[in-house]
C-alpha atoms as a PDB file:
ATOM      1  CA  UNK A   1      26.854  13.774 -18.845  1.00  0.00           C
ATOM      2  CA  UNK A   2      26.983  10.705 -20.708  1.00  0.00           C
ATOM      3  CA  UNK A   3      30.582  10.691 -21.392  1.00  0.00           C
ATOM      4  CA  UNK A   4      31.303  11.251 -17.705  1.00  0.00           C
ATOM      5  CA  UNK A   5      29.578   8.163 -16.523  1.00  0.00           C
ATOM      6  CA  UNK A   6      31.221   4.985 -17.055  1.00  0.00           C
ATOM      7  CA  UNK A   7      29.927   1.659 -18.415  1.00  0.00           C
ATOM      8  CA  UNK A   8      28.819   0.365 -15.096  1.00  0.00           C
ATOM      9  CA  UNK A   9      27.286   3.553 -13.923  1.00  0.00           C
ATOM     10  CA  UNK A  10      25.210   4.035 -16.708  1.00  0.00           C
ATOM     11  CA  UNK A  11      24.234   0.607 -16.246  1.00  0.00           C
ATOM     12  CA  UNK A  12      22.528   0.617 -12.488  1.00  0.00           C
ATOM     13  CA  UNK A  13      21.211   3.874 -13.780  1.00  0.00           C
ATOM     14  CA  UNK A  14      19.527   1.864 -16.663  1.00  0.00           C
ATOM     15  CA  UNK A  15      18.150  -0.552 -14.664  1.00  0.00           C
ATOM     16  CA  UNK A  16      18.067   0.960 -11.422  1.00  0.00           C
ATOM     17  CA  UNK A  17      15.406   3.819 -12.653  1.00  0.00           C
ATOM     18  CA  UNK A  18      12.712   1.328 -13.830  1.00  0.00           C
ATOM     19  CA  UNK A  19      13.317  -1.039 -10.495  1.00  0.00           C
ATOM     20  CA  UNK A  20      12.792   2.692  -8.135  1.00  0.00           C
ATOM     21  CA  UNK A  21       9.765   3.379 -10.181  1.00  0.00           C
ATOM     22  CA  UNK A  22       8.100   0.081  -9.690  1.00  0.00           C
ATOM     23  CA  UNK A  23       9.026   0.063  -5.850  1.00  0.00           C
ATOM     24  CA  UNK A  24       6.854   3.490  -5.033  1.00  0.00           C
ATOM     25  CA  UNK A  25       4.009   2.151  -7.747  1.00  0.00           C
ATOM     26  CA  UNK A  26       3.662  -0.589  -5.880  1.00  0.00           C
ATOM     27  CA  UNK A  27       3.898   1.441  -2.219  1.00  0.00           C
ATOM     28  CA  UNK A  28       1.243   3.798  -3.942  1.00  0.00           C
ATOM     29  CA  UNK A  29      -0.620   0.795  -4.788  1.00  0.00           C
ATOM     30  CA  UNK A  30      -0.903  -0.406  -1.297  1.00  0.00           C
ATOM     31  CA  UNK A  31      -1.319   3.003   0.204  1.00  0.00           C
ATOM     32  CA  UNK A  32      -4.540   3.641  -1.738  1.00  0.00           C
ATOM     33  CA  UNK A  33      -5.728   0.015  -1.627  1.00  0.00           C
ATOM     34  CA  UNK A  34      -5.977  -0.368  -5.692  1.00  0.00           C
ATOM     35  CA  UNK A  35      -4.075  -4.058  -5.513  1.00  0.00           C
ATOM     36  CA  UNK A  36      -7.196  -4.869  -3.583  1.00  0.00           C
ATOM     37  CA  UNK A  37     -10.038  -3.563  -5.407  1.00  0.00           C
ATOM     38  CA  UNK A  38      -8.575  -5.426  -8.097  1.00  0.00           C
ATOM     39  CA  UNK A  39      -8.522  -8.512  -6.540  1.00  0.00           C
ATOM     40  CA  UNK A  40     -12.013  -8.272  -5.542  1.00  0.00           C
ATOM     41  CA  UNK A  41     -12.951  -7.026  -8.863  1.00  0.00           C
ATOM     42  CA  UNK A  42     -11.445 -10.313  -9.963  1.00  0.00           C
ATOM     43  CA  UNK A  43     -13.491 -12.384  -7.641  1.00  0.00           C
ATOM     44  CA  UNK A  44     -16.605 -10.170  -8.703  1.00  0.00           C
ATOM     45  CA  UNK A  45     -15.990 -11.198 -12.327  1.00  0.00           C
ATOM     46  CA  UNK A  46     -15.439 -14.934 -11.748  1.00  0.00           C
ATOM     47  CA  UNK A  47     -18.817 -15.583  -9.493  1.00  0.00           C
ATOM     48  CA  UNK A  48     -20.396 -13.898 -11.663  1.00  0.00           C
ATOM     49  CA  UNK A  49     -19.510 -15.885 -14.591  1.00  0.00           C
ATOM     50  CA  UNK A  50     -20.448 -19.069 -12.206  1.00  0.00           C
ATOM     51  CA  UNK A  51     -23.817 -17.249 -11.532  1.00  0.00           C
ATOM     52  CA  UNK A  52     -23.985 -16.734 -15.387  1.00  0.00           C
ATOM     53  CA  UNK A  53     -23.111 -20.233 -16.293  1.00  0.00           C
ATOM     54  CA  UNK A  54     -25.652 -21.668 -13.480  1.00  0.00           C
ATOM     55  CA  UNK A  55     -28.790 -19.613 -15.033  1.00  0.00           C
ATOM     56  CA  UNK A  56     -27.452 -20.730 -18.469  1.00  0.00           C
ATOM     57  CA  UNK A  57     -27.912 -24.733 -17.400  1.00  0.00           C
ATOM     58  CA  UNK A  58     -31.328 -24.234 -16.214  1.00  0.00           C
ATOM     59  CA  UNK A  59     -32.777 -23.097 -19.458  1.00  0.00           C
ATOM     60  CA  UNK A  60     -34.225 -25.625 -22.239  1.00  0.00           C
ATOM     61  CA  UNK A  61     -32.000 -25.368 -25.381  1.00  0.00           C
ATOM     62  CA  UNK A  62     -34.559 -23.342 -27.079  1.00  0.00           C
ATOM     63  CA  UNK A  63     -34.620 -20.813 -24.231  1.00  0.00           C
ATOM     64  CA  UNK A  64     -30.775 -20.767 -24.461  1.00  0.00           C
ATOM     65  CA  UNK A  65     -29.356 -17.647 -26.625  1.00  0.00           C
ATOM     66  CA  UNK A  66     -26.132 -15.693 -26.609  1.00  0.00           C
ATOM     67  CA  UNK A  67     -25.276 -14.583 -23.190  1.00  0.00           C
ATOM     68  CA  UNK A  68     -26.053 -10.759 -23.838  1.00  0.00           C
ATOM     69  CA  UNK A  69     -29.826 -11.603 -24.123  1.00  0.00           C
ATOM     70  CA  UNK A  70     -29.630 -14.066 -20.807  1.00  0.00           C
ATOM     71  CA  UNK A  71     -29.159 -10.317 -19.061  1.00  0.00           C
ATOM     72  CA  UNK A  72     -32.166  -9.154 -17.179  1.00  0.00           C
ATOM     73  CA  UNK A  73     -34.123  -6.691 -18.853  1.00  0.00           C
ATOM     74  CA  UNK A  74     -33.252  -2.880 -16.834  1.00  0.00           C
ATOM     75  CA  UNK A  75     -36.434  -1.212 -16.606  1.00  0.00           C
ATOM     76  CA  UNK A  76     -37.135   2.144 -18.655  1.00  0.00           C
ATOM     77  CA  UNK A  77     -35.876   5.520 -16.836  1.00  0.00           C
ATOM     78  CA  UNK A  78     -38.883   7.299 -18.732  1.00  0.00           C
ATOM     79  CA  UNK A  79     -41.941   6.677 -16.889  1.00  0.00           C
ATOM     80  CA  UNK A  80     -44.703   4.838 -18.088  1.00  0.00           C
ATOM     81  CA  UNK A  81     -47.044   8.175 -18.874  1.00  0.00           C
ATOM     82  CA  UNK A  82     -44.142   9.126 -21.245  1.00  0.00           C
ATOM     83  CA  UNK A  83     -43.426   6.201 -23.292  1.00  0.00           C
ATOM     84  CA  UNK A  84     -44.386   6.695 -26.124  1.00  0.00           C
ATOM     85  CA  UNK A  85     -46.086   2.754 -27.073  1.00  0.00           C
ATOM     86  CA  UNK A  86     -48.604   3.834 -23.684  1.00  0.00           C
ATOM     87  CA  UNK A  87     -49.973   7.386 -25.365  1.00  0.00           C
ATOM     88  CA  UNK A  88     -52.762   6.832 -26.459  1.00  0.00           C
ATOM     89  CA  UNK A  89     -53.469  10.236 -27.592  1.00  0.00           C
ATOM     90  CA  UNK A  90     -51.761  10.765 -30.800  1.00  0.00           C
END
């Protein structure tokens, strides 16, 4: 097949394949909305750096730690009559 195709053919083949695919990606992109849950995932990320940053000032330096441990604490799934440090009972 190769052999049948001159220079120039194989050449918009070459670079007309990867130009096709990125056309429908991107009309598949819009279609299902994805280029816009990304952007608002961006935005998500950025305020909530701000939001992180913001909490951050209004500590003392030796409340201040690494940014893991500035994270709320999530409550337990297990309820309290389960844990294990409430059983009295041993």
């Amino acid at each position: 097949m190769v052999s049948s195709l001159g220079w120039t053919e194989l050449l918009i083949l070459l670079i007309g394949i990867p130009v096709v695919f990125l056309l429908l990606r991107w009309v598949m992109w819009w279609y299902w909305g994805i280029h816009q849950h990304l952007t608002n995932q961006r935005t998500l990320i950025d305020l909530l750096k701000k939001i992180a940053d913001q909490q951050g000032e209004n500590l003392s330096p030796a409340e201040r730690s690494p940014a893991d441990a500035r994270l709320p604490a999530t409550p337990s799934a297990t309820p309290p009559e389960y844990r294990l440090e409430n059983q009295e009972k041993s």
